[in-house]
Protein backbone atom coordinates (compact mmCIF):
# COMPACT_ATOMS: atom_id res chain seq x y z
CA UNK A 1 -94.98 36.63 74.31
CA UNK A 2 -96.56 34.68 76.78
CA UNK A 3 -99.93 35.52 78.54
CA UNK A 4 -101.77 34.15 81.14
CA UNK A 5 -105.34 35.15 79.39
CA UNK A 6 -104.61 33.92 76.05
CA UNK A 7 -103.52 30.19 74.43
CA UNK A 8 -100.04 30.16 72.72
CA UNK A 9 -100.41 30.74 68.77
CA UNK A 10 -99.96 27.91 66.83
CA UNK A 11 -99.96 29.94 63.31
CA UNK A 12 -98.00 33.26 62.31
CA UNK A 13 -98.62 35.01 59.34
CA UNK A 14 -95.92 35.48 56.33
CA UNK A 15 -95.90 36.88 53.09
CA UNK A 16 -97.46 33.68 51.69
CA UNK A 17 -100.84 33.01 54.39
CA UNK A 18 -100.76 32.53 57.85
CA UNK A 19 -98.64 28.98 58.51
CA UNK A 20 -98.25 26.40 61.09
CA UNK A 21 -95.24 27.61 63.24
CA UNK A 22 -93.24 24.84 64.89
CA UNK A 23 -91.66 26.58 68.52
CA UNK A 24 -90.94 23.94 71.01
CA UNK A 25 -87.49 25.35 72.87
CA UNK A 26 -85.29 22.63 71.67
CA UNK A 27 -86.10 24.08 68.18
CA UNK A 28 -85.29 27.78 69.04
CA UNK A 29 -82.14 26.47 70.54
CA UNK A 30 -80.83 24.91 67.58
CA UNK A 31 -81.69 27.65 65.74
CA UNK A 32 -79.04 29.31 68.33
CA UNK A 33 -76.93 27.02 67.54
CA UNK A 34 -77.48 27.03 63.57
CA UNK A 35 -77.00 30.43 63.20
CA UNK A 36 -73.26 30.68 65.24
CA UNK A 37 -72.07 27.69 62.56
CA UNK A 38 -69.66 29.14 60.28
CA UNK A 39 -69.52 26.58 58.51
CA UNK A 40 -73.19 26.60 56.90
CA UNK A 41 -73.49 29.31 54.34
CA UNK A 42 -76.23 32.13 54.54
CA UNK A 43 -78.44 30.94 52.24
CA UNK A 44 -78.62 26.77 53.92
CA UNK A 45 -79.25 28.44 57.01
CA UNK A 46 -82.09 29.98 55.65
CA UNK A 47 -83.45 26.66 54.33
CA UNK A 48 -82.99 24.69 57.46
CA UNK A 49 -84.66 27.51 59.52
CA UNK A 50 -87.41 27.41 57.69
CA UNK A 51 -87.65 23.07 57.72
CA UNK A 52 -87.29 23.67 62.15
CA UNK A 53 -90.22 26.11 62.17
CA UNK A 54 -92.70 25.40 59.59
CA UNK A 55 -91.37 21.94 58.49
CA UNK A 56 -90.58 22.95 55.14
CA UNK A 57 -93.58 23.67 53.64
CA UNK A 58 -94.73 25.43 50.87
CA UNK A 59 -91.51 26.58 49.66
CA UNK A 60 -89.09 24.74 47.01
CA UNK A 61 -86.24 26.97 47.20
CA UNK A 62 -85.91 26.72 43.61
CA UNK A 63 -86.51 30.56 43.12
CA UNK A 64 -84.93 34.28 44.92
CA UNK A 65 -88.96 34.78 45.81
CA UNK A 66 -88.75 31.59 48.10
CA UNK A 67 -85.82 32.43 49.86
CA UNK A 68 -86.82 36.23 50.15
CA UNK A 69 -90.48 34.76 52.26
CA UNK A 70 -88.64 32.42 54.31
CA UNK A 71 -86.00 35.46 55.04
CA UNK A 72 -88.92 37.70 56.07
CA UNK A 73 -90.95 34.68 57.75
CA UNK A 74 -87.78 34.05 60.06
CA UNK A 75 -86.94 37.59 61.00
CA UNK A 76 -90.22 38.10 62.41
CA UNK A 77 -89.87 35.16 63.87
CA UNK A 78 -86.55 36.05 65.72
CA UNK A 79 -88.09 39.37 67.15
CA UNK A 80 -91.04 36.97 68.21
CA UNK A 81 -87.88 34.84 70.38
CA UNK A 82 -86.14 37.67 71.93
CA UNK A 83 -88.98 39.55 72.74
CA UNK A 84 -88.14 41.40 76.18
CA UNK A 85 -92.01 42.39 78.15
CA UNK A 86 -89.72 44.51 80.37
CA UNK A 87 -87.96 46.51 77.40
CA UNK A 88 -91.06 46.63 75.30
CA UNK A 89 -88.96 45.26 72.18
CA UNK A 90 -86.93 42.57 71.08
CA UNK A 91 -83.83 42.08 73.52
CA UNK A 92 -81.13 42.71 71.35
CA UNK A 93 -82.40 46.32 70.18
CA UNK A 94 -79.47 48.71 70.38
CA UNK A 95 -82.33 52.11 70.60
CA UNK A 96 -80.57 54.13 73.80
CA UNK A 97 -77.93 52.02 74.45
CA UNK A 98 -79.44 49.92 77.02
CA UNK A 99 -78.80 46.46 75.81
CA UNK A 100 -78.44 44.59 78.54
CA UNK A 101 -75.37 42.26 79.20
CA UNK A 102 -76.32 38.70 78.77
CA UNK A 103 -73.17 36.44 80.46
CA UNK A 104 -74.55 33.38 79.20
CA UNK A 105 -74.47 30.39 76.31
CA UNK A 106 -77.08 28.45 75.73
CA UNK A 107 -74.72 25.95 74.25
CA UNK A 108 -71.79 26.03 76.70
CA UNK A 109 -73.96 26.54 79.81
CA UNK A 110 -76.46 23.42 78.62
CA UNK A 111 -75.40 21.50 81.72
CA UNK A 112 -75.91 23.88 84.49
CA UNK A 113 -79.52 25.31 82.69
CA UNK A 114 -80.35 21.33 82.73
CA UNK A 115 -79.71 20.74 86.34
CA UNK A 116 -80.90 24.46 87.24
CA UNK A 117 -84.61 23.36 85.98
CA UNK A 118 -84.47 20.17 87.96
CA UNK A 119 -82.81 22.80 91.02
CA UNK A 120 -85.69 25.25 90.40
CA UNK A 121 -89.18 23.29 89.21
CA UNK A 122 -88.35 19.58 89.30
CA UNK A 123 -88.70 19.38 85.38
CA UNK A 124 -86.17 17.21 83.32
CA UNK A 125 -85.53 19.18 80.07
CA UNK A 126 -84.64 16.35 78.28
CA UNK A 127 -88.15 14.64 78.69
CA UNK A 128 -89.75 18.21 77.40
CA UNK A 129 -88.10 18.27 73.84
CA UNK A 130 -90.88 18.74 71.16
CA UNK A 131 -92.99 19.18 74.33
CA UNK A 132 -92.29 22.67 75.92
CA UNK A 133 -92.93 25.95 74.15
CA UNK A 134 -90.35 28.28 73.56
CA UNK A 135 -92.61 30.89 75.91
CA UNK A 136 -93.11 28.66 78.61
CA UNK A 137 -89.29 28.11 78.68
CA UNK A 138 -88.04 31.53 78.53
CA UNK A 139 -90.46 32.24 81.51
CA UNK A 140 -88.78 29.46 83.45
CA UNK A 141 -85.36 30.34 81.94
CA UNK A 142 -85.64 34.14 82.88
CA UNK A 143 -86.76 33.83 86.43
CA UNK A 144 -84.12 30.83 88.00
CA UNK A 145 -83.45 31.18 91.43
CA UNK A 146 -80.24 32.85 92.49
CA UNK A 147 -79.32 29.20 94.10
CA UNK A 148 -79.65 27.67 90.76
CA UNK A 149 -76.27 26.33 89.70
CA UNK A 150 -76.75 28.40 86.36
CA UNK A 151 -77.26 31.68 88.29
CA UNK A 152 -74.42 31.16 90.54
CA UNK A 153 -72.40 30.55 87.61
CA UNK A 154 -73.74 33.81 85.49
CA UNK A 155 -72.77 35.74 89.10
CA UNK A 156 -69.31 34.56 89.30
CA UNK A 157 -68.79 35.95 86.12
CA UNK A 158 -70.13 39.01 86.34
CA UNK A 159 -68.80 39.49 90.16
CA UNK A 160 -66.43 42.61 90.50
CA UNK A 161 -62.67 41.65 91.75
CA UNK A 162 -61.51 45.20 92.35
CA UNK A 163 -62.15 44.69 96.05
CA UNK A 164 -60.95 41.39 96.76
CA UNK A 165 -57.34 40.76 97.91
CA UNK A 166 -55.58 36.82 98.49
CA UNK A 167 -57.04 34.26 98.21
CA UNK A 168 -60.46 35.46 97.66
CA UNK A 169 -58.99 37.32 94.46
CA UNK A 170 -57.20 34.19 93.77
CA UNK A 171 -60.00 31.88 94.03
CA UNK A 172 -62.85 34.14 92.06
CA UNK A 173 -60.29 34.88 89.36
CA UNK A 174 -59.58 30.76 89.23
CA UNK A 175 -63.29 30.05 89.29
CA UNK A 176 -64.25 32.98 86.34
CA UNK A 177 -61.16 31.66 83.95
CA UNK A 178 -63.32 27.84 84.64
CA UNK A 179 -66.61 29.16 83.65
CA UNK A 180 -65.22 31.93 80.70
CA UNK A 181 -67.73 31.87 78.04
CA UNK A 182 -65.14 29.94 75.05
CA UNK A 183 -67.23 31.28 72.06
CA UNK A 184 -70.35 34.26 71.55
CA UNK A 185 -72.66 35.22 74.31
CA UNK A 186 -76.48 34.69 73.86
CA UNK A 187 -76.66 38.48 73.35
CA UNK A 188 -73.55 38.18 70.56
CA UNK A 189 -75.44 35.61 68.74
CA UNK A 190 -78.58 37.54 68.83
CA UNK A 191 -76.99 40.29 67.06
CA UNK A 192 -75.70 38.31 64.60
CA UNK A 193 -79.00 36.68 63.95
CA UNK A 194 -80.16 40.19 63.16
CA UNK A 195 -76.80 41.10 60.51
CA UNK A 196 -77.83 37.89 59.09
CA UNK A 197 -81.13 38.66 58.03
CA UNK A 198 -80.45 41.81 56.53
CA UNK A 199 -77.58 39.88 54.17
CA UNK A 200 -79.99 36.94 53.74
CA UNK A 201 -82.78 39.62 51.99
CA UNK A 202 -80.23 41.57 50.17
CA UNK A 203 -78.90 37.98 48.80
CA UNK A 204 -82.37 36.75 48.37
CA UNK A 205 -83.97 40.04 45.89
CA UNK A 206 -80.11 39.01 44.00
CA UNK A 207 -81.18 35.77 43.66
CA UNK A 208 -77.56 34.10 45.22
C-alpha cells in the first residue's frame, strides 16, 4: 500500500527470513499475464513467480518444502497487489458481495493504458520498466482522468444501451463489440490467482 509518510518496502517476510522483494509494475504485470497461461502448469508458475519477485533465491525447487514457501511467499504477495485502501482488503475478496466490476485487461488494453499515462502525467511507460513501483503505478493507474483514452474506453463498455434508439444504439453497440474484452477481465484473473494458490499448497504438502 502506498503512503505518503513512509518509503516503499524493499523486503517482505516469508516462511524462510525476511527477503528482497522485486515489484517494479512491469513485473506484477507479467505475473498477470503468467498466471492466465494455460499452457504453463501449476507448479512452473510457481517457480517463475518466485525468479520475477525475489530473483530466485534461496530456493532449489528440488523438494515439496520449497515449493510450499514460495506458494505461501506469493500469496501474500498477491493480497499485497490487489490491495484496495477503499475496501480495506484485497480487491478481489468476495465477503458481502461487493466485488466490484473491473471492465478492463491489462494485456488487451496495454495500448490505451500506454497512451492514457502520456494523456494524464506526461510519463512514457516504456522508459519506467524496472523503474516504477508497482504502488506508484496503481496510484496513477487507479485515478486516470475520465478523458484518458483508457477511461473512455472502460465507459463505453460499461455504458447502458437500454435508452438509446438509431444510430446512437447502432454506433455504441458497434463501438462496445470493437473494444469487447477477447479473454478474462483483470478482476477474472485475480480470482484465479487466488484458486491457484490454494491448488499450488495442496500440490506442494503432496509433493507433485
Amino acid at each position: 500500500m502506498l503512503s505518503l509518510t513512509s518509503k516503499l518496502k524493499e523486503t517482505m517476510p516469508t516462511d524462510i527470513g525476511e527477503l528482497p522483494v522485486n515489484l517494479v509494475f512491469n513485473n506484477v504485470l507479467d505475473w498477470y499475464e503468467i498466471s492466465e497461461n494455460e499452457n504453463i502448469d501449476l507448479m512452473q508458475k510457481i517457480k517463475i513467480g518466485w525468479q520475477l519477485f525475489f530473483n530466485g533465491v534461496v530456493l532449489q525447487f528440488d523438494s515439496p518444502d520449497d515449493y510450499e514457501v514460495a506458494a505461501n511467499a506469493l500469496g501474500d504477495l498477491s493480497e499485497y497487489i490487489n490491495y484496495d485502501p477503499y475496501v480495506g482488503q484485497e480487491s478481489n475478496s468476495n465477503d458481502n458481495n461487493v466485488t466490484p466490476t473491473k471492465s478492463f485487461s491489462y494485456k488487451q488494453d496495454a495500448e490505451a493504458i500506454y497512451a492514457s499515462f502520456i494523456f494524464d502525467y506526461g510519463i512514457d511507460l516504456l522508459d519506467q520498466k524496472d523503474k516504477m513501483r508497482w504502488e506508484k503505478f496503481r496510484a496513477l493507474f487507479n485515478n486516470l482522468s475520465p478523458k484518458s483514452p483508457f477511461k473512455r474506453i472502460v465507459e463505453i463498455r460499461q455504458r447502458d444501451t437500454s435508452d438509446l434508439k438509431g444510430k446512437a444504439l447502432t454506433d455504441l453497440v458497434e463501438a462496445q463489440n470493437y473494444y469487447a474484452l477477447k479473454g478474462q477481465s483483470t478482476n477474472e484473473v485475480d480470482d484465479a490467482i487466488g484458486a491457484m494458490f490454494e491448488m499450488l499448497s495442496v500440490q506442494a504438502k503432496q509433493g507433485q
